[in-house]
PDB file of N, CA and C in Angstrom:
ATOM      1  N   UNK A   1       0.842  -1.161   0.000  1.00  0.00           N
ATOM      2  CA  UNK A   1       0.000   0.000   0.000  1.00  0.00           C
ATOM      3  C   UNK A   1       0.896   1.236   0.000  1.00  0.00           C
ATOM      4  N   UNK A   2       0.565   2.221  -1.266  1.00  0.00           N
ATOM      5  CA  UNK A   2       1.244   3.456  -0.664  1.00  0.00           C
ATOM      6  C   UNK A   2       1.320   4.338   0.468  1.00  0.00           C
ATOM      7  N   UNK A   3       2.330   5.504   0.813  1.00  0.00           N
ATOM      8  CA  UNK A   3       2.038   6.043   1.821  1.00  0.00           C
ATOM      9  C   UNK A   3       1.964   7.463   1.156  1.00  0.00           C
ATOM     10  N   UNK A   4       0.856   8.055   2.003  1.00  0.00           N
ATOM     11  CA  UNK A   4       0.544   9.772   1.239  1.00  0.00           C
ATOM     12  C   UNK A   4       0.884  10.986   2.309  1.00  0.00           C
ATOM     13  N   UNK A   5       2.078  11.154   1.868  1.00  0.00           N
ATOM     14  CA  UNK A   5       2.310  12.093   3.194  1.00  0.00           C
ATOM     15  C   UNK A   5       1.634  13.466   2.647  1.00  0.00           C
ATOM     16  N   UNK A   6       0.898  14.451   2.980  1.00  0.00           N
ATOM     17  CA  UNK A   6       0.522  15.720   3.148  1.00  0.00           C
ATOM     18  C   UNK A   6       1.173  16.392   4.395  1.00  0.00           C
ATOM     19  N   UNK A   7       1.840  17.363   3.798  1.00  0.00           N
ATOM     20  CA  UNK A   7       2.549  18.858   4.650  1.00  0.00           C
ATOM     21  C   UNK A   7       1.960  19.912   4.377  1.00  0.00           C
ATOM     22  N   UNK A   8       0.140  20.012   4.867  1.00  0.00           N
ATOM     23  CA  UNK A   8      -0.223  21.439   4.800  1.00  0.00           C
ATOM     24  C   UNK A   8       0.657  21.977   5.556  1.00  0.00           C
ATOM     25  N   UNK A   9       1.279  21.874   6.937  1.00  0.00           N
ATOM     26  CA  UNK A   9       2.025  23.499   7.911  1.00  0.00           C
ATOM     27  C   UNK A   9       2.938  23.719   6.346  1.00  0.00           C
ATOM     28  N   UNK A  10       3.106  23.065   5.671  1.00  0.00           N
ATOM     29  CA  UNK A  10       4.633  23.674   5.064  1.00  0.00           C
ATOM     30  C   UNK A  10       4.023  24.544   3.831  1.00  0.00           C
ATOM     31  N   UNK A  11       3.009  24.240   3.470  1.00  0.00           N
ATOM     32  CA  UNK A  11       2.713  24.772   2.062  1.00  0.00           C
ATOM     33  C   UNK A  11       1.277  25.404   2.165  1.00  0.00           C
ATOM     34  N   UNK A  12       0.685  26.430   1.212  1.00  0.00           N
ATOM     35  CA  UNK A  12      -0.622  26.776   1.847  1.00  0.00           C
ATOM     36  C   UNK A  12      -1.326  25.848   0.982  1.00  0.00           C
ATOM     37  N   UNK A  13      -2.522  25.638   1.513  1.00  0.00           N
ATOM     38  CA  UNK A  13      -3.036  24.792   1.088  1.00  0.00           C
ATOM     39  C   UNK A  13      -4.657  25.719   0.897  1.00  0.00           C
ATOM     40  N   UNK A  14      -5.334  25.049  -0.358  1.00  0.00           N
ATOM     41  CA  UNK A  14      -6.719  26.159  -0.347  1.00  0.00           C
ATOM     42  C   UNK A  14      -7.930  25.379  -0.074  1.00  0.00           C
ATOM     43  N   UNK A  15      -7.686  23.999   0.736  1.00  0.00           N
ATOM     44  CA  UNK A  15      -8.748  23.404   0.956  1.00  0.00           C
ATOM     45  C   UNK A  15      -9.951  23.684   1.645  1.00  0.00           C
ATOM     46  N   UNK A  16     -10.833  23.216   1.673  1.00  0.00           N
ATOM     47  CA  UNK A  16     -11.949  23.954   2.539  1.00  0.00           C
ATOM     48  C   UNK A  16     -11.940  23.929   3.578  1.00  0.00           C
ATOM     49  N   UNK A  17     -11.165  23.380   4.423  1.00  0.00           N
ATOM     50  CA  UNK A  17     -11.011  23.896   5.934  1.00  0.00           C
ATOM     51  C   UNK A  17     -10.443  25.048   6.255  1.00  0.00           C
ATOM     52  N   UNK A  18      -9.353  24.940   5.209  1.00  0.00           N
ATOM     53  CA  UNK A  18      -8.096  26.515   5.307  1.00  0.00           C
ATOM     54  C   UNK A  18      -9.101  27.653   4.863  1.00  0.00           C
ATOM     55  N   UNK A  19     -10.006  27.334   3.660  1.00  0.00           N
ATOM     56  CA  UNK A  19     -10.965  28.760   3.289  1.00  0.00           C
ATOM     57  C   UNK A  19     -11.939  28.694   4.281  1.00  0.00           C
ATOM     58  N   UNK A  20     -12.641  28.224   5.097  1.00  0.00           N
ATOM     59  CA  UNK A  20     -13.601  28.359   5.695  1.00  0.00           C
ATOM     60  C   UNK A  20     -12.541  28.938   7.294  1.00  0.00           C
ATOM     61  N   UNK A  21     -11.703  28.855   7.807  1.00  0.00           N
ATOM     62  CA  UNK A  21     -10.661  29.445   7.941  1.00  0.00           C
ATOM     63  C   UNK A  21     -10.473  31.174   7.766  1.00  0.00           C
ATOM     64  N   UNK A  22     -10.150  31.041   6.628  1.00  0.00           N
ATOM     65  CA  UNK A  22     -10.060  32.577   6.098  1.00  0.00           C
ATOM     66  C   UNK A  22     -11.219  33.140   5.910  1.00  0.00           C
ATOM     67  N   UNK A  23     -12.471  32.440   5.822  1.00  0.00           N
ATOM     68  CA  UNK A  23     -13.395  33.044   5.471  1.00  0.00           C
ATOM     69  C   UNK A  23     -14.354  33.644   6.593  1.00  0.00           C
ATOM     70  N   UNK A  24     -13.590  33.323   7.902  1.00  0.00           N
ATOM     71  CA  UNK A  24     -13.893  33.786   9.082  1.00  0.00           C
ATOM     72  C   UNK A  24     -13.312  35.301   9.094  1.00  0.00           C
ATOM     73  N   UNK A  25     -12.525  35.597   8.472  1.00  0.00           N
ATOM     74  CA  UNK A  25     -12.193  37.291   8.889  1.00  0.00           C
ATOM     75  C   UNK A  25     -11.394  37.134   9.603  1.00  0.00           C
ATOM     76  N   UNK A  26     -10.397  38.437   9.695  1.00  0.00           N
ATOM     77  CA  UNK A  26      -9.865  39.007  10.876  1.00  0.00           C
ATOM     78  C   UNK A  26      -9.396  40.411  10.280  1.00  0.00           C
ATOM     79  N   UNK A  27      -8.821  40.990  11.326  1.00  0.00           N
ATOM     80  CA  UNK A  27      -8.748  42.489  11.096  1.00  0.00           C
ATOM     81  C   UNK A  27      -7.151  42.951  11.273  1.00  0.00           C
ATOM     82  N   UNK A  28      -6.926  43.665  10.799  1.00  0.00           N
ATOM     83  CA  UNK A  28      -5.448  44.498  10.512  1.00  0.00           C
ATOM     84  C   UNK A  28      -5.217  46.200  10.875  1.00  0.00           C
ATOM     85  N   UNK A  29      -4.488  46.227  10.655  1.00  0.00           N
ATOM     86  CA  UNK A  29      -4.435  47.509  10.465  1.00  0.00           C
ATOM     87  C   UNK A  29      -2.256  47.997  10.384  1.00  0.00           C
ATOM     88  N   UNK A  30      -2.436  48.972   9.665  1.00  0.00           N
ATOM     89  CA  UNK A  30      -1.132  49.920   9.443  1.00  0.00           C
ATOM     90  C   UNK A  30      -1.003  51.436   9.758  1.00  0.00           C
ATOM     91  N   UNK A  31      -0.034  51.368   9.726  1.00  0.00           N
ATOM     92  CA  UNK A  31       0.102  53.312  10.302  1.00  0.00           C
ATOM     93  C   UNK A  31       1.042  53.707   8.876  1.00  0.00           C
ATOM     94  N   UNK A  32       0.178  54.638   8.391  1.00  0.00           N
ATOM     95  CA  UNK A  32       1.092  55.262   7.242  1.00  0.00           C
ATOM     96  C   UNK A  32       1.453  56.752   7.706  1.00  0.00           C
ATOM     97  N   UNK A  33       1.350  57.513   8.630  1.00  0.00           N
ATOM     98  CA  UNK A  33       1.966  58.544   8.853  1.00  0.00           C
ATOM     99  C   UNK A  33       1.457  59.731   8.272  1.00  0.00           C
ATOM    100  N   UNK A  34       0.641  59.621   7.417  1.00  0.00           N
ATOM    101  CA  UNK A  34       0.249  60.948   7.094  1.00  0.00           C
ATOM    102  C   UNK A  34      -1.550  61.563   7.483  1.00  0.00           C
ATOM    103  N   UNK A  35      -1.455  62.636   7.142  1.00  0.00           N
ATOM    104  CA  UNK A  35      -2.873  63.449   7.384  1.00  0.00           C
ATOM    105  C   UNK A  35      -4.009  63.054   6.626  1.00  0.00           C
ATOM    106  N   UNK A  36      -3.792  62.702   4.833  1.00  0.00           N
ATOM    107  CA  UNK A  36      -4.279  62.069   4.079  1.00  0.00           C
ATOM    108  C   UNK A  36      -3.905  60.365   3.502  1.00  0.00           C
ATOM    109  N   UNK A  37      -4.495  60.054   4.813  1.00  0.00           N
ATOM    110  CA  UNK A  37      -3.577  58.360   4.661  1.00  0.00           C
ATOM    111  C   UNK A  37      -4.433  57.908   3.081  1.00  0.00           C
ATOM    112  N   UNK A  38      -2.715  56.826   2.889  1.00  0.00           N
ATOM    113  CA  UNK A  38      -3.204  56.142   1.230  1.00  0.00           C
ATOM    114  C   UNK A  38      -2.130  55.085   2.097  1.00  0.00           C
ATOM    115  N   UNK A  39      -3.352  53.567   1.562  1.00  0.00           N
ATOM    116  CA  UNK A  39      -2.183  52.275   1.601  1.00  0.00           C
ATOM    117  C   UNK A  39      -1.563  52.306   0.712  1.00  0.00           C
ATOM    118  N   UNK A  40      -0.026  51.926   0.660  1.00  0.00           N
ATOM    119  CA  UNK A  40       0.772  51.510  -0.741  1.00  0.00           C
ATOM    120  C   UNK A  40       0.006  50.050  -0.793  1.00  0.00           C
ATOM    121  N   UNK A  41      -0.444  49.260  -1.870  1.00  0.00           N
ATOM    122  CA  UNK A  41      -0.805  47.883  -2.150  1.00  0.00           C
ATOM    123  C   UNK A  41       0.363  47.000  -2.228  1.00  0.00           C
ATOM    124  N   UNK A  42       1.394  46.993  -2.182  1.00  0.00           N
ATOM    125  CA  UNK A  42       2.824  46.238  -1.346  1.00  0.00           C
ATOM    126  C   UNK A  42       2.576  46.010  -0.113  1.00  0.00           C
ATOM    127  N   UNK A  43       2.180  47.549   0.787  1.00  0.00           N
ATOM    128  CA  UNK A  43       2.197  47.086   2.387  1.00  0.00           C
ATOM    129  C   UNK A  43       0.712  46.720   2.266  1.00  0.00           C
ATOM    130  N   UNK A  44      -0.040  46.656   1.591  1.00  0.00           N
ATOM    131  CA  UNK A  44      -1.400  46.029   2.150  1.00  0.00           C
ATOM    132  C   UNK A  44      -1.308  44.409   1.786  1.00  0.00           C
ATOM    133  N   UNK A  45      -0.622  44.431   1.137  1.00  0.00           N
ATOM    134  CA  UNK A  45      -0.258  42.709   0.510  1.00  0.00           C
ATOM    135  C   UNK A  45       0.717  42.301   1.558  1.00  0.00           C
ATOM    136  N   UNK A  46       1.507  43.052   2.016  1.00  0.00           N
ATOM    137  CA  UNK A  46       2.440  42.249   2.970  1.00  0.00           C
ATOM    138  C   UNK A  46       1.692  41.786   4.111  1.00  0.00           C
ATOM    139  N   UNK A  47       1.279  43.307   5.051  1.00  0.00           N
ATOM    140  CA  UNK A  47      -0.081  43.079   6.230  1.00  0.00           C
ATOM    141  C   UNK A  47      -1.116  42.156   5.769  1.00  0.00           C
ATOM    142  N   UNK A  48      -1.589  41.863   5.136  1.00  0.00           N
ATOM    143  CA  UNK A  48      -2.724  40.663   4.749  1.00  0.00           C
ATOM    144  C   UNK A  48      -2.437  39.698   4.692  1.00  0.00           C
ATOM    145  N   UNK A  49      -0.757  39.057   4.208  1.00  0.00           N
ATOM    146  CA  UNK A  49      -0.341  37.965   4.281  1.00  0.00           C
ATOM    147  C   UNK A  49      -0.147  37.688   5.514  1.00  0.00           C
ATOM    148  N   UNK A  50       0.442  38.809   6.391  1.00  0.00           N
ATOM    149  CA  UNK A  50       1.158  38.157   7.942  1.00  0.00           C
ATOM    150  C   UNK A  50      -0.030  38.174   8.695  1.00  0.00           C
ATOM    151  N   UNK A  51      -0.827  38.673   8.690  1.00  0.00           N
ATOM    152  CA  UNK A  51      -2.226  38.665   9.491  1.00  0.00           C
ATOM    153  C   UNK A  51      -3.078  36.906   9.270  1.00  0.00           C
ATOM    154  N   UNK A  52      -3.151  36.680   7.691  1.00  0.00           N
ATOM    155  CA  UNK A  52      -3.481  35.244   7.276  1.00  0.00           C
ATOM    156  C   UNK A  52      -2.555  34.477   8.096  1.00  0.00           C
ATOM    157  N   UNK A  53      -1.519  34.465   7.945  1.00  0.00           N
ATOM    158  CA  UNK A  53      -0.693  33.706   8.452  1.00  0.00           C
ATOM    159  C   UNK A  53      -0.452  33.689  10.213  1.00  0.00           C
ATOM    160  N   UNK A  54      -0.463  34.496  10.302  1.00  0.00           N
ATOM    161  CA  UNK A  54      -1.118  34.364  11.996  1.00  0.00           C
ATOM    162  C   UNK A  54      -2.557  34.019  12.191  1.00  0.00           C
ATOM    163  N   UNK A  55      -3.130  34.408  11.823  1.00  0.00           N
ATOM    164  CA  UNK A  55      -4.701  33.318  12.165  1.00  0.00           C
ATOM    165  C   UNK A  55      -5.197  32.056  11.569  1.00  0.00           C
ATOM    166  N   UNK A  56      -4.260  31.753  11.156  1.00  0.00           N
ATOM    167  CA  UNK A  56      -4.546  30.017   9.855  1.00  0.00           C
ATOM    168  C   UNK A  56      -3.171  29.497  10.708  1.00  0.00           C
ATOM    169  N   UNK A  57      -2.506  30.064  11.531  1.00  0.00           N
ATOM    170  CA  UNK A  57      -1.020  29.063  11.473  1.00  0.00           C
ATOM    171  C   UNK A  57      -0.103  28.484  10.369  1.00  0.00           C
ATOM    172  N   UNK A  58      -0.688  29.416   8.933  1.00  0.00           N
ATOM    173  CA  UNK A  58       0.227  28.602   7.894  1.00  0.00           C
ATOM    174  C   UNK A  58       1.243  29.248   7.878  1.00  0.00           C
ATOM    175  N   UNK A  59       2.265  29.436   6.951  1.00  0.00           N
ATOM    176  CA  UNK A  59       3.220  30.440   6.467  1.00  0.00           C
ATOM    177  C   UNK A  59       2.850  31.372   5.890  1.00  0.00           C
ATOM    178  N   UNK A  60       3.798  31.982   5.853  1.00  0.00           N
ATOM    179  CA  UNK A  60       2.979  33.592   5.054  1.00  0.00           C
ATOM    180  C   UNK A  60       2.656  33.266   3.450  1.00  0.00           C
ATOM    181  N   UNK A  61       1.448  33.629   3.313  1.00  0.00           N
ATOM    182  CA  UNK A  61       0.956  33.308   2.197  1.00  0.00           C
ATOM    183  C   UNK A  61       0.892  34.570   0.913  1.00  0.00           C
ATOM    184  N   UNK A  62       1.298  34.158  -0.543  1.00  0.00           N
ATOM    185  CA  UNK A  62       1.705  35.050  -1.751  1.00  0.00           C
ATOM    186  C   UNK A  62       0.309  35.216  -1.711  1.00  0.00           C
ATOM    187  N   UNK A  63       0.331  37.108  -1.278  1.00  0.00           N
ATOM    188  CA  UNK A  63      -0.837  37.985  -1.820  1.00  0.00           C
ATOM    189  C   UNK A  63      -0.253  39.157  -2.393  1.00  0.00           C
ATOM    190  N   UNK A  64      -1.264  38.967  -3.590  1.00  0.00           N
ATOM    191  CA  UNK A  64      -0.901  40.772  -3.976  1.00  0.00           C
ATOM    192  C   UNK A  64      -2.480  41.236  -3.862  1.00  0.00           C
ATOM    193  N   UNK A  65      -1.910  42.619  -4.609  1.00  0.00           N
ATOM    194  CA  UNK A  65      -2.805  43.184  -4.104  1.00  0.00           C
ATOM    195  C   UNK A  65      -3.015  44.614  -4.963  1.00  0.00           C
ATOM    196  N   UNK A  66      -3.907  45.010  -6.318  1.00  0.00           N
ATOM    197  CA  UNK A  66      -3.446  45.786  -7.445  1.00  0.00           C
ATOM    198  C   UNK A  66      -3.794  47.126  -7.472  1.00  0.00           C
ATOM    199  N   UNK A  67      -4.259  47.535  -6.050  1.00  0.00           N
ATOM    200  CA  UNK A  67      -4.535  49.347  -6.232  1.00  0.00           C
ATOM    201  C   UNK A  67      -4.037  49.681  -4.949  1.00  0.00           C
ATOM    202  N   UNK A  68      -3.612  50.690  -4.612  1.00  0.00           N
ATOM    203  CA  UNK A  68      -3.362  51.658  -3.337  1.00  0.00           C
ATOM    204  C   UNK A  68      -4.604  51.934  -2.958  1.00  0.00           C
ATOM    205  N   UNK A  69      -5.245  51.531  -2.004  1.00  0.00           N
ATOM    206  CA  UNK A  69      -6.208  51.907  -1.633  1.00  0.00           C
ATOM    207  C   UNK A  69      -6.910  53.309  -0.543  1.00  0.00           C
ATOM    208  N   UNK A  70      -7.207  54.161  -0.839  1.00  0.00           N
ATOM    209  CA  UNK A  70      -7.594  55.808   0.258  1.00  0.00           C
ATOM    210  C   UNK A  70      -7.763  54.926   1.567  1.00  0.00           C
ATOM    211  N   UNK A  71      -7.139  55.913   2.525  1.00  0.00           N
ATOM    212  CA  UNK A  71      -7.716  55.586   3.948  1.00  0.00           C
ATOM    213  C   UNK A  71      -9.017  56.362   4.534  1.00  0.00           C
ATOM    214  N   UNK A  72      -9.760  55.721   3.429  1.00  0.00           N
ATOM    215  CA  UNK A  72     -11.409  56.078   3.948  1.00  0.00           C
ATOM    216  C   UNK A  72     -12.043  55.294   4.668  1.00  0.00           C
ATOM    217  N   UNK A  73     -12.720  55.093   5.961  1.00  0.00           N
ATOM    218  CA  UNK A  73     -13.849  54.138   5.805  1.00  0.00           C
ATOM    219  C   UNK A  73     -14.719  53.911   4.605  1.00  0.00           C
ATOM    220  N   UNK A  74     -15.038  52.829   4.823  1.00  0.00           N
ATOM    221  CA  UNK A  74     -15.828  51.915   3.996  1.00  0.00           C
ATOM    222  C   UNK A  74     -15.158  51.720   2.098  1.00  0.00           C
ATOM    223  N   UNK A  75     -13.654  52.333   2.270  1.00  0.00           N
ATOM    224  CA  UNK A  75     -13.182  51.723   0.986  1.00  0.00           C
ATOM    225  C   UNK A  75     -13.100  49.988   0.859  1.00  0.00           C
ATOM    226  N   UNK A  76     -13.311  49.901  -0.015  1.00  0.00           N
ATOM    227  CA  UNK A  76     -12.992  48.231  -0.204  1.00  0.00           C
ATOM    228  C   UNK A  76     -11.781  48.334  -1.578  1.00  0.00           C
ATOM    229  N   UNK A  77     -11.185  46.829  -1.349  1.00  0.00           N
ATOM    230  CA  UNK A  77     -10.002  46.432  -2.690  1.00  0.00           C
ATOM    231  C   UNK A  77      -9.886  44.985  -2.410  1.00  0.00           C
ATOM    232  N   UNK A  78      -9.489  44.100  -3.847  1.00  0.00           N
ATOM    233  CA  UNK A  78      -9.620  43.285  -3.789  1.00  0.00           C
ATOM    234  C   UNK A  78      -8.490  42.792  -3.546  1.00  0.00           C
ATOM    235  N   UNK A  79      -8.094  41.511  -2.943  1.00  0.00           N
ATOM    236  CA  UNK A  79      -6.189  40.828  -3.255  1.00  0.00           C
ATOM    237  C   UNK A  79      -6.737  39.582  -3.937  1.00  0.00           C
ATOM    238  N   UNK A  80      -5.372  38.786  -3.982  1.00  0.00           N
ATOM    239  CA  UNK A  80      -5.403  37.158  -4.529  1.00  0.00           C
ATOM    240  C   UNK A  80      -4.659  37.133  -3.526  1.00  0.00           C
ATOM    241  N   UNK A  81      -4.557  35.923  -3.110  1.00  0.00           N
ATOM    242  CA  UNK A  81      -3.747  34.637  -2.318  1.00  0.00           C
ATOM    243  C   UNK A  81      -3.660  33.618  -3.378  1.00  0.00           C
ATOM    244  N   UNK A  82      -2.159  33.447  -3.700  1.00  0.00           N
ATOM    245  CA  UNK A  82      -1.913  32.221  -4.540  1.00  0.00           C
ATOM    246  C   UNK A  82      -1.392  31.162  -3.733  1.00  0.00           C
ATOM    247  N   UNK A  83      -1.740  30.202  -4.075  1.00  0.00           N
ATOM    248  CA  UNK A  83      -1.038  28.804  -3.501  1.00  0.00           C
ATOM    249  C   UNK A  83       0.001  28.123  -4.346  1.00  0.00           C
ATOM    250  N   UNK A  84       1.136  27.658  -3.738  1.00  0.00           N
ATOM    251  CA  UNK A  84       2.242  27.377  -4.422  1.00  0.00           C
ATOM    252  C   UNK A  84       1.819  26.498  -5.559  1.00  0.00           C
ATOM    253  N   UNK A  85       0.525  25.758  -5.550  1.00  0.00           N
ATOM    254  CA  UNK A  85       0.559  24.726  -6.800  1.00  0.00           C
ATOM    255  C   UNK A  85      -0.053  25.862  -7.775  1.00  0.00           C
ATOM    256  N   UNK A  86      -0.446  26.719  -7.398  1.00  0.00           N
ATOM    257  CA  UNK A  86      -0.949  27.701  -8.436  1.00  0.00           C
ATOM    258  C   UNK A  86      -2.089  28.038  -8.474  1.00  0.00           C
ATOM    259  N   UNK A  87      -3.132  27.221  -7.651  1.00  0.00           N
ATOM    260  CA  UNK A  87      -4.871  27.501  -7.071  1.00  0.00           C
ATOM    261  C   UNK A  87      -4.774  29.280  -6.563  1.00  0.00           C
ATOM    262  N   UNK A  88      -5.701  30.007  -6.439  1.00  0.00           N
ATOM    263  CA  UNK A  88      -6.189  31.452  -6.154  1.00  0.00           C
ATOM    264  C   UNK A  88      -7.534  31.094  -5.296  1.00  0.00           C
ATOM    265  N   UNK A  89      -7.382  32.358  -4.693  1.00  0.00           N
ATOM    266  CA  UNK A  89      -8.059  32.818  -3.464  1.00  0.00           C
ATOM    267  C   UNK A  89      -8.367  34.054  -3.308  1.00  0.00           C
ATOM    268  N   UNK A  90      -9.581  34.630  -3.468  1.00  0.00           N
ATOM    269  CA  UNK A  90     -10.084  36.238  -3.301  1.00  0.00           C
ATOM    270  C   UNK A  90      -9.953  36.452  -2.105  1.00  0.00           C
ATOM    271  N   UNK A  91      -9.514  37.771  -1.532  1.00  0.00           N
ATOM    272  CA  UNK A  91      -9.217  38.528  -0.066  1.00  0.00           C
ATOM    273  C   UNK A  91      -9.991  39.744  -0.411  1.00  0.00           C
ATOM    274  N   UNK A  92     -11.031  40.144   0.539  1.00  0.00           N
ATOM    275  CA  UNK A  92     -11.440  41.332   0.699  1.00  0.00           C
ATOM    276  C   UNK A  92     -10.977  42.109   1.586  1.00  0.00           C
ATOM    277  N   UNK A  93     -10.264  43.689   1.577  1.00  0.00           N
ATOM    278  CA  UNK A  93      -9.890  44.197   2.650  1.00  0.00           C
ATOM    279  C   UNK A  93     -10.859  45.326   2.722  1.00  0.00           C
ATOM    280  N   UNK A  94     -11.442  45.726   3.479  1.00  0.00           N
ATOM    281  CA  UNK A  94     -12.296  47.175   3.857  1.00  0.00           C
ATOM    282  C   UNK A  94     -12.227  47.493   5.005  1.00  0.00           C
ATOM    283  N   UNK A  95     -11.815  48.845   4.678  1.00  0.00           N
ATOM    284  CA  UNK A  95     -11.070  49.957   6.077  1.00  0.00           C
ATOM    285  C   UNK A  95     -12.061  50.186   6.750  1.00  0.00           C
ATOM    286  N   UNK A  96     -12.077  50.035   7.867  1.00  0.00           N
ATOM    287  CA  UNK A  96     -13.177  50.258   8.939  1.00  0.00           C
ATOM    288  C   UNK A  96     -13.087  51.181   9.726  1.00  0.00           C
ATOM    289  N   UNK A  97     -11.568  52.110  10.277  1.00  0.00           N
ATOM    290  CA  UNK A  97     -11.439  53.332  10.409  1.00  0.00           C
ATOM    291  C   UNK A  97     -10.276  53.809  10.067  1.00  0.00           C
ATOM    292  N   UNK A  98     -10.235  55.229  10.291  1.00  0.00           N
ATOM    293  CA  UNK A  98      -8.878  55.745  10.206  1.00  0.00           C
ATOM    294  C   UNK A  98      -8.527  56.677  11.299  1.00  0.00           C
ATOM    295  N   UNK A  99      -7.337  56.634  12.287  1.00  0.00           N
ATOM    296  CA  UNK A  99      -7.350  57.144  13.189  1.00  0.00           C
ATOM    297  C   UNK A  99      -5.819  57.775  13.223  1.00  0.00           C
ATOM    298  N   UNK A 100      -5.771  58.850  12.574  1.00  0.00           N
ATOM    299  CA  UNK A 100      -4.884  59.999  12.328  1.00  0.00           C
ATOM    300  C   UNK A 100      -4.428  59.277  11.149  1.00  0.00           C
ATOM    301  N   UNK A 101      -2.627  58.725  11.563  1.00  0.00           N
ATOM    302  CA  UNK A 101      -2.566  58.288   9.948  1.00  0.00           C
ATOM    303  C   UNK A 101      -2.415  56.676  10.565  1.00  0.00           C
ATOM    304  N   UNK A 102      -3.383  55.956  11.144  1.00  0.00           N
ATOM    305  CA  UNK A 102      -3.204  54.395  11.148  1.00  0.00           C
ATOM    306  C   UNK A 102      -4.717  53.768  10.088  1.00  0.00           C
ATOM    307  N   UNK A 103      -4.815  53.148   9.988  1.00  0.00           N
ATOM    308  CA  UNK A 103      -5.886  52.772   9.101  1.00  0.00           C
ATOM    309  C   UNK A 103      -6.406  51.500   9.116  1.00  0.00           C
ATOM    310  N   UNK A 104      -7.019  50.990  10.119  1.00  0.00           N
ATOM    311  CA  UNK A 104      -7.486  49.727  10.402  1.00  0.00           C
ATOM    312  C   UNK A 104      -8.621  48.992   9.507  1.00  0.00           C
ATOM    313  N   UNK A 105      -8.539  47.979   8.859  1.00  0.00           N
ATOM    314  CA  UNK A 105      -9.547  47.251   8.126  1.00  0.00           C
ATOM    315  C   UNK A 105     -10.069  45.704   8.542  1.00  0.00           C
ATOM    316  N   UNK A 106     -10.556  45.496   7.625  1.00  0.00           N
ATOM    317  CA  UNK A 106     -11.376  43.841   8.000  1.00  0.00           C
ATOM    318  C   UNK A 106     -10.839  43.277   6.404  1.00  0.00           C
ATOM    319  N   UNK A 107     -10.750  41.735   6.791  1.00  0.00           N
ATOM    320  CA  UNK A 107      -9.722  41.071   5.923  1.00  0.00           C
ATOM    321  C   UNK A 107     -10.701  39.797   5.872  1.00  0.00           C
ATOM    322  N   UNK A 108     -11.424  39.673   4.501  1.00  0.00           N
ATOM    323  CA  UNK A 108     -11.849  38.369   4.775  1.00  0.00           C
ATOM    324  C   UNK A 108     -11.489  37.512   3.222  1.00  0.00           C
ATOM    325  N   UNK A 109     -11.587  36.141   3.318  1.00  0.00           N
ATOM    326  CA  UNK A 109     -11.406  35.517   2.510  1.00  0.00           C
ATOM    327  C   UNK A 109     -12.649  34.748   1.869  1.00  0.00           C
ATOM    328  N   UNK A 110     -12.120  34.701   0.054  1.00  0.00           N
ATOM    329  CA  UNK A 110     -13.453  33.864  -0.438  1.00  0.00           C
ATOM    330  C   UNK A 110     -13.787  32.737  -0.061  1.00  0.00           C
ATOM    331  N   UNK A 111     -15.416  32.048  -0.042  1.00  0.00           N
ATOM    332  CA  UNK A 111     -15.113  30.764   0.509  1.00  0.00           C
ATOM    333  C   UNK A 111     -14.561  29.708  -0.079  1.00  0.00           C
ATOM    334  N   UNK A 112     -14.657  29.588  -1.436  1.00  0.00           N
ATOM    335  CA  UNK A 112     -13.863  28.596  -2.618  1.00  0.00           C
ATOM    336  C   UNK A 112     -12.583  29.449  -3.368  1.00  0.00           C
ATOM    337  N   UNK A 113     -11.540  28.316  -3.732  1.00  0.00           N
ATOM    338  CA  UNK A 113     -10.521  28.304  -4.697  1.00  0.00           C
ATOM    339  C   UNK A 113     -11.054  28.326  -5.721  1.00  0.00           C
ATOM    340  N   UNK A 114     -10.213  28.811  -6.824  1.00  0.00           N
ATOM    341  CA  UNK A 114     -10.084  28.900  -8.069  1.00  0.00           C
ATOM    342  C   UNK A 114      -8.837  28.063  -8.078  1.00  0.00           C
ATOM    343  N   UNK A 115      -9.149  26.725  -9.477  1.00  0.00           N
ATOM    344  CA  UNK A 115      -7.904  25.656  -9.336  1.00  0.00           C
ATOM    345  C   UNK A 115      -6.644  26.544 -10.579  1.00  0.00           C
ATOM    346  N   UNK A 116      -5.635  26.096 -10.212  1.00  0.00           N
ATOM    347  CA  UNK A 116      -4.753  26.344 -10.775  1.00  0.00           C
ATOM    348  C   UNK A 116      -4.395  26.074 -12.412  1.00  0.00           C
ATOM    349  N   UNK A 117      -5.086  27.182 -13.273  1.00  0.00           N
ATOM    350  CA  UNK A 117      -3.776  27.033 -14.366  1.00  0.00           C
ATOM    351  C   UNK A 117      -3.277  25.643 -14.835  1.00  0.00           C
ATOM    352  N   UNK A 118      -3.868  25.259 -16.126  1.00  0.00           N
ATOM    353  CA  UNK A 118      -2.447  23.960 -16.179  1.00  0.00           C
ATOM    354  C   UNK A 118      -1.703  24.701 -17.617  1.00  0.00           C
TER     355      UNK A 118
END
């Protein structure tokens, strides 16, 4: 009989436990320093990954993330989460306040993958 080893801790994985997981939410936030806060979408892709990755216990997971988003309430922007085999994952981030120049949002994930590309 074969043996099937699986290493989700090592790799992200987009199964439905991990999205139902992400699809619980959690919240973030950054301090950009200014009067008219703007996220760069680098640091909102970085903060979204380490935030996933602290509430899933996986590793930090490849998000981008394709507009700078205003530090308004109630802006929304979309990310991806890719998984190393190449499956995708929608991330919603929407700023929930802004308090001078920090800018706190809500981070949730889609409930299904998109399979990977062959």
């Amino acid at each position: 009989m074969p043996i099937v080893r699986l290493n989700t801790a090592a790799t992200w994985s987009l199964s439905a436990a991990a999205a139902g997981v992400l699809h619980a939410g959690c919240s973030g936030s950054v301090s950009v320093g200014s009067s008219d806060p703007k996220l760069s979408s680098g640091k909102l892709a970085n903060t979204v990954a380490e935030k996933l990755a602290s509430t899933t216990g996986q590793p930090k997971p490849d998000i981008a993330c394709p507009e700078d988003p205003a530090g308004k309430v109630g802006t929304t922007t979309r990310c991806t989460l890719t998984a190393k085999e190449g499956s995708t994952l929608g991330v919603s981030v929407k700023v929930t306040s802004v308090e001078g120049g920090k800018i706190n949002f809500d981070i949730e994930a889609d409930e299904t993958a998109s399979p990977a590309r062959n």
